[in-house]
N, C-alpha and C. Protein backbone atom coordinates (compact mmCIF):
# COMPACT_ATOMS: atom_id res chain seq x y z
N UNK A 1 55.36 155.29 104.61
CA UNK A 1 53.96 155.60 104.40
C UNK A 1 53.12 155.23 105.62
N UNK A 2 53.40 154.15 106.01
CA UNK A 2 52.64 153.79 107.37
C UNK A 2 53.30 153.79 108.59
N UNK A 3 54.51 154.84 108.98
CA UNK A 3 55.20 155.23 109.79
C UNK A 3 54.33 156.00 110.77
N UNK A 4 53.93 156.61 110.12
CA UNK A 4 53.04 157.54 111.07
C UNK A 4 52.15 157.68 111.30
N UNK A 5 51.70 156.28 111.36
CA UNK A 5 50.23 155.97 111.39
C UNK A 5 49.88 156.48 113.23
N UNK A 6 48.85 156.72 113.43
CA UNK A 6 48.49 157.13 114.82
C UNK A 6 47.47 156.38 115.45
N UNK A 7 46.86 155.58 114.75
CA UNK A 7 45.57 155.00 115.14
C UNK A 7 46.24 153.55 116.13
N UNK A 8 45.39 153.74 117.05
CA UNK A 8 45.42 152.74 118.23
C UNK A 8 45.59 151.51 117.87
N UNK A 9 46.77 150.84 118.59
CA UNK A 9 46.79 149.42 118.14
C UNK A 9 46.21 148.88 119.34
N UNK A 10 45.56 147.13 118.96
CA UNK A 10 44.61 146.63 119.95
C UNK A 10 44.79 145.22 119.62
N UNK A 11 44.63 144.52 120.57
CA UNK A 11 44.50 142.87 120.43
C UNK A 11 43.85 142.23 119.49
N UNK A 12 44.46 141.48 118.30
CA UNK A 12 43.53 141.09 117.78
C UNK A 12 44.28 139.67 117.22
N UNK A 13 42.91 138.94 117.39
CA UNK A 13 42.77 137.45 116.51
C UNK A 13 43.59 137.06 115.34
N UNK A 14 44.31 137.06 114.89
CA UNK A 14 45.39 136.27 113.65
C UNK A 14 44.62 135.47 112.92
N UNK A 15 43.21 134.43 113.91
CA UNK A 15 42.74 133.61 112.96
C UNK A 15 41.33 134.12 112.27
N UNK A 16 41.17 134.94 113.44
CA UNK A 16 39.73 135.31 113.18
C UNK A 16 39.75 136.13 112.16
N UNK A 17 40.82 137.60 112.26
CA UNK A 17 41.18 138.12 111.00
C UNK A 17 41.66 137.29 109.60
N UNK A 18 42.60 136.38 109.34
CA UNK A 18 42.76 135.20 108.40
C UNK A 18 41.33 135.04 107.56
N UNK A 19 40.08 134.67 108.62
CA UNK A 19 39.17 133.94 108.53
C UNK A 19 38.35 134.83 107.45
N UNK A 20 38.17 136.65 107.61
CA UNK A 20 37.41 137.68 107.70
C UNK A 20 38.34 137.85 106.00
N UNK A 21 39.39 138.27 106.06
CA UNK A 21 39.72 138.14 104.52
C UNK A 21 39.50 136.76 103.51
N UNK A 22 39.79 135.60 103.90
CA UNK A 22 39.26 134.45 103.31
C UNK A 22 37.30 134.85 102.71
N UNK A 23 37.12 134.91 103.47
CA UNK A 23 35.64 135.43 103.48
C UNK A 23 35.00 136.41 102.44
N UNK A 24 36.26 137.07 102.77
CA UNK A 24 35.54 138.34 101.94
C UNK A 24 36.27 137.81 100.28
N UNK A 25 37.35 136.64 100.00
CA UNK A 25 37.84 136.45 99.05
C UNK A 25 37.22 135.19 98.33
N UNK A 26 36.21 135.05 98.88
CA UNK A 26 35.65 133.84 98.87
C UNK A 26 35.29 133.41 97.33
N UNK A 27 34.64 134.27 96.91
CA UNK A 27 33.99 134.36 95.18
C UNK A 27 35.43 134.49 94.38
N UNK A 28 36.68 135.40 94.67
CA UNK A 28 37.30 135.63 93.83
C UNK A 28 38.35 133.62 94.01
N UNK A 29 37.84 133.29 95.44
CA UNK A 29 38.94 132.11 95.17
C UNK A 29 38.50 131.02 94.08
N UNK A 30 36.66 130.53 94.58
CA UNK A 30 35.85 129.96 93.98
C UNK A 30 35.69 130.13 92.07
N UNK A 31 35.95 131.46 91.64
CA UNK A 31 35.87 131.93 90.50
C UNK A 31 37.19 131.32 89.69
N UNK A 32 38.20 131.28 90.60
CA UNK A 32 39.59 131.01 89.85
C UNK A 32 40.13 129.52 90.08
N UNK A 33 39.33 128.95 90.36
CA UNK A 33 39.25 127.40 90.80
C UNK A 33 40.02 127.14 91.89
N UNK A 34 40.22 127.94 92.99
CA UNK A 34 41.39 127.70 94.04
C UNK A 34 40.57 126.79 95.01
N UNK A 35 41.69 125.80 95.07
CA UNK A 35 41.11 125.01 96.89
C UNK A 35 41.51 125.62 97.49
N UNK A 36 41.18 125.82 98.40
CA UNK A 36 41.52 126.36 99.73
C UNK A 36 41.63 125.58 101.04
N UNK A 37 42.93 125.07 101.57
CA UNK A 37 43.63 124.57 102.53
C UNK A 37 43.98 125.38 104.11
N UNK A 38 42.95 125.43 105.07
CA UNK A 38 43.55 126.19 106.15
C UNK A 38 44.05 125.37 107.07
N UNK A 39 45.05 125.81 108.31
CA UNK A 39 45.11 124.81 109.02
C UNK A 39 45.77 126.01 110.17
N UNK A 40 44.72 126.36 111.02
CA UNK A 40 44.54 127.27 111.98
C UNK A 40 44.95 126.92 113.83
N UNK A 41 46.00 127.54 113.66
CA UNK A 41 46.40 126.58 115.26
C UNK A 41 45.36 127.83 116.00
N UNK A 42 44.25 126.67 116.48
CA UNK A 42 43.35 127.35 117.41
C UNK A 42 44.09 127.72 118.88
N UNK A 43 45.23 127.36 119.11
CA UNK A 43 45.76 128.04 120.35
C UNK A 43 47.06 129.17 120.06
N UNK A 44 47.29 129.85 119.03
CA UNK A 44 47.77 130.54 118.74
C UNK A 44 47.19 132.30 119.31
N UNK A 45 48.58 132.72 120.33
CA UNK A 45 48.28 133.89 121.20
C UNK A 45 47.79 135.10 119.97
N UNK A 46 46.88 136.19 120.64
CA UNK A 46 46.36 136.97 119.94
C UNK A 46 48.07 137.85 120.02
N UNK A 47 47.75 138.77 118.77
CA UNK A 47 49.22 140.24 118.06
C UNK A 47 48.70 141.10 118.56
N UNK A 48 49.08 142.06 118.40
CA UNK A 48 48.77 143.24 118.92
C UNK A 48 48.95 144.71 117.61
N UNK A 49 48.04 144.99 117.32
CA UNK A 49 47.89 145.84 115.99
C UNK A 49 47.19 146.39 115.59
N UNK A 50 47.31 147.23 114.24
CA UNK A 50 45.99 147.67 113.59
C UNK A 50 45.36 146.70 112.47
N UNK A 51 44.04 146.25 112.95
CA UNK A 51 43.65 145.31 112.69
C UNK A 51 43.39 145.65 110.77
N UNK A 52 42.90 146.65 110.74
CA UNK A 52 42.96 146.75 108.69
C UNK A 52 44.10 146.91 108.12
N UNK A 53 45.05 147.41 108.36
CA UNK A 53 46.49 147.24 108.09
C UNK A 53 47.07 145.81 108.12
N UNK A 54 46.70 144.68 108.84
CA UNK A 54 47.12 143.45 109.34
C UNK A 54 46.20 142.46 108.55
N UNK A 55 45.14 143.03 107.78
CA UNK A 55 44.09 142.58 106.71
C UNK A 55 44.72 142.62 105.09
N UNK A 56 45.47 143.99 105.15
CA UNK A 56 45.44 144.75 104.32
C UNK A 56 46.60 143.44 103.77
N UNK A 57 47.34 143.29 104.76
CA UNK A 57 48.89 141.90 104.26
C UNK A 57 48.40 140.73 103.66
N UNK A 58 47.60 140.07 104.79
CA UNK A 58 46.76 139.13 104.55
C UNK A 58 46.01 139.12 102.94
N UNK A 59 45.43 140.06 102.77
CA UNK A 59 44.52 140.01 101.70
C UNK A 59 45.31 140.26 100.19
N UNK A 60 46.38 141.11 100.48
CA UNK A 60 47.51 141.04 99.18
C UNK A 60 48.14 140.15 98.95
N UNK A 61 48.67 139.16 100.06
CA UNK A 61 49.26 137.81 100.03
C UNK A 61 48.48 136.68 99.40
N UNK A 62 47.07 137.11 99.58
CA UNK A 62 46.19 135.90 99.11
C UNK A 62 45.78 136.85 97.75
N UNK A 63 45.79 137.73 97.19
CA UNK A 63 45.27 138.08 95.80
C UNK A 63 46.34 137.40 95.13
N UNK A 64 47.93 137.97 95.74
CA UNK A 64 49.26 137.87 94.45
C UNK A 64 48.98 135.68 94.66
N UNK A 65 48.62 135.55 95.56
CA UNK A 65 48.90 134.09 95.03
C UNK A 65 48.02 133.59 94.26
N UNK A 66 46.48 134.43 94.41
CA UNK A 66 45.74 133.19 93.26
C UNK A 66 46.14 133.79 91.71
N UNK A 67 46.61 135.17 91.63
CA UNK A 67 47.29 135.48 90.02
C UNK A 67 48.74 134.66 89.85
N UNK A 68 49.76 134.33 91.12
CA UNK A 68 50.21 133.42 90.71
C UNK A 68 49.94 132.06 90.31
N UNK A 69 48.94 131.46 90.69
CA UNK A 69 48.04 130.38 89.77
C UNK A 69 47.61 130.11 89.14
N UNK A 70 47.33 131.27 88.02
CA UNK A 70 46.82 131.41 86.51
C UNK A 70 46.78 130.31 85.60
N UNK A 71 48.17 130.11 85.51
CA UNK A 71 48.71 129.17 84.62
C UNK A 71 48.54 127.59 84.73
N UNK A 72 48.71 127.25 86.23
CA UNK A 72 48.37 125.92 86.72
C UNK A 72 47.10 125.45 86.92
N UNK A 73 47.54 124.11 87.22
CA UNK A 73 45.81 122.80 87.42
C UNK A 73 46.93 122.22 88.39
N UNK A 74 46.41 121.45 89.67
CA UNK A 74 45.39 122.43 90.44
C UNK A 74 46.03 123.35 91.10
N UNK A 75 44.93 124.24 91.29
CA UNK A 75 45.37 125.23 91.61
C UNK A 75 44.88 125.25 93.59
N UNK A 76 46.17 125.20 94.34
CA UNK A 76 46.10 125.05 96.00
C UNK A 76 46.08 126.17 96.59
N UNK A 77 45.80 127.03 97.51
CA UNK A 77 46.62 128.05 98.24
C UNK A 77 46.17 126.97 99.78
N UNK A 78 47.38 127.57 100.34
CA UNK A 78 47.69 126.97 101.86
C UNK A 78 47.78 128.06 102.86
N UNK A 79 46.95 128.16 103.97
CA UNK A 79 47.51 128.83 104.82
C UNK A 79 47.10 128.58 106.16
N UNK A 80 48.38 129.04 106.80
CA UNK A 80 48.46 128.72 107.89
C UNK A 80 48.73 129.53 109.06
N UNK A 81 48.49 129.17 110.37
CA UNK A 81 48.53 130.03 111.48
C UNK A 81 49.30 129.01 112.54
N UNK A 82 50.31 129.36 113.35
CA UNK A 82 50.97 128.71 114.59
C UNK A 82 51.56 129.36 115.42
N UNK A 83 52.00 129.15 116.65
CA UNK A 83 52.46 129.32 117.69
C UNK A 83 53.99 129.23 117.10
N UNK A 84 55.05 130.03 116.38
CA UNK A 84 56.66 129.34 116.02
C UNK A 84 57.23 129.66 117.37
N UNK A 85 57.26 130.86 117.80
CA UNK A 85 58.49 130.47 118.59
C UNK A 85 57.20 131.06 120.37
N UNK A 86 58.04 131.19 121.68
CA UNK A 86 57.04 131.26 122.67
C UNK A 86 56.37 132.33 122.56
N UNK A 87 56.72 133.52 121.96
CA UNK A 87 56.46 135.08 121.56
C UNK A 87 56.15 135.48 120.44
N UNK A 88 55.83 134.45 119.68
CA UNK A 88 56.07 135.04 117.91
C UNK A 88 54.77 134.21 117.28
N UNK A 89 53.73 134.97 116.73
CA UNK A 89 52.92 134.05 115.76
C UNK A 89 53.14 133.99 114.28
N UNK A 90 53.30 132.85 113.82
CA UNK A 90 53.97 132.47 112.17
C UNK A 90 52.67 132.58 111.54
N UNK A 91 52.48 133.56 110.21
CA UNK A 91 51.23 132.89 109.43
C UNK A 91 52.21 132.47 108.07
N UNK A 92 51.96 131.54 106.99
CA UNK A 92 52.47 131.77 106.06
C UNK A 92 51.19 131.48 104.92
N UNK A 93 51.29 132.08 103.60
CA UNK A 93 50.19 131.61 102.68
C UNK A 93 51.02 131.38 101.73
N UNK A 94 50.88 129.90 101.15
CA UNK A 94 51.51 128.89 100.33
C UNK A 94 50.77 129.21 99.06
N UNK A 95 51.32 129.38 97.82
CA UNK A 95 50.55 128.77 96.69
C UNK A 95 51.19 127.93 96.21
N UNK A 96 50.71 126.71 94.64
CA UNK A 96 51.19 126.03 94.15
C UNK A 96 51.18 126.61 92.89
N UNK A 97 51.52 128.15 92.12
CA UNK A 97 51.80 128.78 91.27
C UNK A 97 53.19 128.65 90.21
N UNK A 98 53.78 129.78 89.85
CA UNK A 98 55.08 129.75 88.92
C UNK A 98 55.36 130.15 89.48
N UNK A 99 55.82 130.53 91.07
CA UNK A 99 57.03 130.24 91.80
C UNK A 99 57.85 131.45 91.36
N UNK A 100 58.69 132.15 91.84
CA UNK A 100 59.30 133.39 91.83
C UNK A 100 60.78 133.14 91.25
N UNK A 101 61.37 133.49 90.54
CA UNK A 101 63.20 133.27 90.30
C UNK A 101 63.49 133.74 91.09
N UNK A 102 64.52 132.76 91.38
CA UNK A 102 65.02 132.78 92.67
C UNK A 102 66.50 134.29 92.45
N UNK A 103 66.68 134.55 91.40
CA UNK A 103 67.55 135.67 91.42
C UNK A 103 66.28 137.05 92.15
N UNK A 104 65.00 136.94 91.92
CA UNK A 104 64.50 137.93 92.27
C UNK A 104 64.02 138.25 93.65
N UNK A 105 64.32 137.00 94.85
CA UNK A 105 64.13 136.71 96.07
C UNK A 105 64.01 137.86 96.58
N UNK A 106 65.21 138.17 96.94
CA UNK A 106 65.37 139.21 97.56
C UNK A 106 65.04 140.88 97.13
N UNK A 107 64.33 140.84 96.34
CA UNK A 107 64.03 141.90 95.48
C UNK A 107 62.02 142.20 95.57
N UNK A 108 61.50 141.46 95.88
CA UNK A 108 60.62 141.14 95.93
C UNK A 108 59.57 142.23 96.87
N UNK A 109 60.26 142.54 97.91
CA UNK A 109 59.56 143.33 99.00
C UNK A 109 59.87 144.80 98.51
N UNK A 110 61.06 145.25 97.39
CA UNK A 110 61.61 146.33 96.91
C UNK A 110 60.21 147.76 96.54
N UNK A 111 60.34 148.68 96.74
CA UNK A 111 59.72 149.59 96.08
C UNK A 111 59.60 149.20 94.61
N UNK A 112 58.39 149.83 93.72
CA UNK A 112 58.32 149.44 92.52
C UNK A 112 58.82 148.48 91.98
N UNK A 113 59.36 147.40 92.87
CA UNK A 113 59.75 145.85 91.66
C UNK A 113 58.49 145.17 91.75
N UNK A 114 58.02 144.91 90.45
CA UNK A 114 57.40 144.02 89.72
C UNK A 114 57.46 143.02 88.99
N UNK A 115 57.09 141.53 88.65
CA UNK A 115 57.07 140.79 88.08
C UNK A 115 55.74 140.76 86.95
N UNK A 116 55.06 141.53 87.65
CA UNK A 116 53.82 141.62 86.87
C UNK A 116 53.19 142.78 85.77
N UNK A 117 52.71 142.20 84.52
CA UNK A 117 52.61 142.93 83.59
C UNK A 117 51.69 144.28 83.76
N UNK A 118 50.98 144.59 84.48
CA UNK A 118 50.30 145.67 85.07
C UNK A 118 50.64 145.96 86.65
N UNK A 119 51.69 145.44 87.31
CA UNK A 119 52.07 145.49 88.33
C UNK A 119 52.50 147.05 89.09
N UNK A 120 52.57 147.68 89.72
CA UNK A 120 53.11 149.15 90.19
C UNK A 120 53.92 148.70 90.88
N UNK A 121 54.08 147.20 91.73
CA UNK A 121 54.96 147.16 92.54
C UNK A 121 55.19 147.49 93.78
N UNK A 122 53.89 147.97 94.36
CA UNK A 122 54.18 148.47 95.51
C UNK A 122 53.70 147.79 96.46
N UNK A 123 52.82 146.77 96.40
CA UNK A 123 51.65 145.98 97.46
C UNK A 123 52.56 144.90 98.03
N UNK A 124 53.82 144.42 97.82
CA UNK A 124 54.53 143.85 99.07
C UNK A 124 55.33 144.46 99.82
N UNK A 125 56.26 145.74 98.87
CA UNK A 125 56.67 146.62 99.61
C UNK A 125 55.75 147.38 100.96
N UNK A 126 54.16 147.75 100.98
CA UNK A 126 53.44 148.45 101.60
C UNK A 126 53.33 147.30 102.94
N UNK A 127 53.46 145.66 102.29
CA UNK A 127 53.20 144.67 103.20
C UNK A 127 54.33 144.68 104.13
N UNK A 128 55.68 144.97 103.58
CA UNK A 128 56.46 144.65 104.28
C UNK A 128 56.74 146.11 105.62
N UNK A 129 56.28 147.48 105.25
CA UNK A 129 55.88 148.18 105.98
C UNK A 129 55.08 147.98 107.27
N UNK A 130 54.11 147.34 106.72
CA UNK A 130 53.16 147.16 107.83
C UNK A 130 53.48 146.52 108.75
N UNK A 131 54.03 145.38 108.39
CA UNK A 131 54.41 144.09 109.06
C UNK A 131 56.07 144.96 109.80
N UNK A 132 56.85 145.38 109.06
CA UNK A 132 57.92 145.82 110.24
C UNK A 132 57.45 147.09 111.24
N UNK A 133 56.51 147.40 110.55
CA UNK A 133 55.65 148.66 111.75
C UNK A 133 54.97 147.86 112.87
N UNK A 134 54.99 147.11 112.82
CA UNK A 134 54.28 146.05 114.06
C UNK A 134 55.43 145.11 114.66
N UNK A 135 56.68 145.44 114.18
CA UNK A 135 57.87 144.99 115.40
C UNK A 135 57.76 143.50 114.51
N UNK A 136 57.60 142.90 113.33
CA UNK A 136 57.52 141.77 112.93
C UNK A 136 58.53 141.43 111.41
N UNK A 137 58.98 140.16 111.11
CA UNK A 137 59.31 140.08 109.89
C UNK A 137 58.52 139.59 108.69
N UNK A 138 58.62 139.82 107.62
CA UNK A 138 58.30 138.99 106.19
C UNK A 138 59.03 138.41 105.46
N UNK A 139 58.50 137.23 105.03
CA UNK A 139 59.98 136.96 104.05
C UNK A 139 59.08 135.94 103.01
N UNK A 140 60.12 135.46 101.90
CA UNK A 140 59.40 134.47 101.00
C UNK A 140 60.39 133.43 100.50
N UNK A 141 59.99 132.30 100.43
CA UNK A 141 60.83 131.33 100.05
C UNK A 141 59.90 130.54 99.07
N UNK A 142 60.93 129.58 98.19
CA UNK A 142 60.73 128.91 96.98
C UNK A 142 59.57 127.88 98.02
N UNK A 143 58.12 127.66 97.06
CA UNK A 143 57.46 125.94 97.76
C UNK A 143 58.24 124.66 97.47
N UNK A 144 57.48 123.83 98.19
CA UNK A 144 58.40 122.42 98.25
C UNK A 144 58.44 121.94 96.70
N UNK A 145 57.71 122.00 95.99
CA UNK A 145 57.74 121.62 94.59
C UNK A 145 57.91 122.36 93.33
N UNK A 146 56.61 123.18 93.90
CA UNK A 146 56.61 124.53 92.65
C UNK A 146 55.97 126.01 93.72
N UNK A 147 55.73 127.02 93.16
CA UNK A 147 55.06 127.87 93.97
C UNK A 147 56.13 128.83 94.73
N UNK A 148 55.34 129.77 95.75
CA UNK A 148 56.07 129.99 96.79
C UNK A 148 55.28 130.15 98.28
N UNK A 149 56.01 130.67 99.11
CA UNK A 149 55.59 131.07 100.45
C UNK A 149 55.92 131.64 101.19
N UNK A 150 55.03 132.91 101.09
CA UNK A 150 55.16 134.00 101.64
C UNK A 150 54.98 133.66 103.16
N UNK A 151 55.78 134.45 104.43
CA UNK A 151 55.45 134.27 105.74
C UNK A 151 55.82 135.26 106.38
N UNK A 152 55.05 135.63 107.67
CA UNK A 152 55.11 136.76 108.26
C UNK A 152 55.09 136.03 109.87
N UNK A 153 55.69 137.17 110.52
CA UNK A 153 55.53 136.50 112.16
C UNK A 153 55.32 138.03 112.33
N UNK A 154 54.95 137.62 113.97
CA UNK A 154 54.37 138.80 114.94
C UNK A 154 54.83 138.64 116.12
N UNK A 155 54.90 139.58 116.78
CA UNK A 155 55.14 139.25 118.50
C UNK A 155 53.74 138.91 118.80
N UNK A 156 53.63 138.31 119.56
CA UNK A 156 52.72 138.01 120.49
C UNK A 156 52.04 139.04 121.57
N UNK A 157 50.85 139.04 121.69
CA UNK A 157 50.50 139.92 122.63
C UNK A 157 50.59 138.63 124.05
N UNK A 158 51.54 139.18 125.09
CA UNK A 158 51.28 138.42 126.03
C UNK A 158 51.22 138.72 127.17
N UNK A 159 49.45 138.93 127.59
CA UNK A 159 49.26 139.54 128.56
C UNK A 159 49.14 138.67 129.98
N UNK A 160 48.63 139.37 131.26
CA UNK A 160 48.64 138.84 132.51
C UNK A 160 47.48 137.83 132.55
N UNK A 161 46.16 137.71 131.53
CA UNK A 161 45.86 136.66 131.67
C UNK A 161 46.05 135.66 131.45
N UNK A 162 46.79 135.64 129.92
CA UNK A 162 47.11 134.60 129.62
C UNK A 162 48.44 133.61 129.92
N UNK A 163 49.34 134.09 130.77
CA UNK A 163 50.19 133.64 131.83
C UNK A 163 49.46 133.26 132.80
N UNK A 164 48.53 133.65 133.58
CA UNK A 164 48.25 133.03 134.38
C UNK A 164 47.60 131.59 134.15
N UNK A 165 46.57 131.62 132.93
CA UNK A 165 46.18 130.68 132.53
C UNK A 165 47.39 129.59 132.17
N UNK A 166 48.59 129.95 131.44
CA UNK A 166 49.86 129.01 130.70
C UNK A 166 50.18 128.11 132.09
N UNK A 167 50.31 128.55 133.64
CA UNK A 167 50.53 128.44 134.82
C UNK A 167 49.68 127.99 135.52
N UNK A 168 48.54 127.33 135.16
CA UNK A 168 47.60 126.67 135.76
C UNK A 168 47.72 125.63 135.33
């Protein structure tokens, strides 16, 4: 579906975008009692992408987690931005929800699989599109206690200024 997308990809912010969906999710987090935990590596290199498509992940990752929180007190989402590897920016968004069976791990990014009772199934599959259309992976693993966490990396945009600057 987003194979053939044509529209210009361009440098953009990881945190600043992060920041712009948080924002715009602001009432629905506040409404559902979510804290909200960021922890934004301010030196994390800008991706290179289509910036509403790269929203579009972001903002499904943070809806499916505060409906995975329904059930719980309290209710956390975590997210984060870093530098993982010299080329690669990690975001991941944590909830402290009901946590996924782990038989369904790998099933998760699938066309039409759903866990959810009005679910279509398609909004991680579309995520995981996007995100391998931008040369990147997704994946999800069980949280440290309960929950899960979803994470995505990117290449890095790494241009001639910012080498020169790494070299100063």
């Amino acid at each position: 579906m987003f194979r053939k997308d044509t529209r210009e990809k361009r440098s953009i912010d990881i945190n600043k975008l992060i920041l712009t969906v948080l924002a715009i999710l602001r009432i629905d987090l506040q409404r559902n009692g979510v804290e909200l935990q960021t922890q934004l590596d301010e030196n994390v290199l800008a991706v290179e992408g289509d910036e509403v498509q790269l929203q579009q992940v972001v903002l499904n990752l943070v809806m499916n987690a505060i409906e995975a929180m329904q059930s719980v007190r309290p209710r956390v989402l975590k997210v984060k931005s870093e530098q993982s590897k010299p080329k690669m920016v990690h975001v991941s968004i944590e909830d402290n929800g009901t946590g996924i069976d782990p038989s369904n791990l790998n099933r998760v990014f699938s066309p039409l699989f759903t866990t959810k009772e009005r679910g279509m199934g398609m909004g991680l599959s579309i995520c995981h599109s996007i995100i391998e259309n931008h040369n990147g992976r997704i994946w999800v693993s069980p949280g440290v206690i309960r929950g899960s966490i979803f994470q995505f990396e990117l290449p890095a945009k790494f241009d001639q200024h910012h080498a020169d600057t790494m070299a100063a």
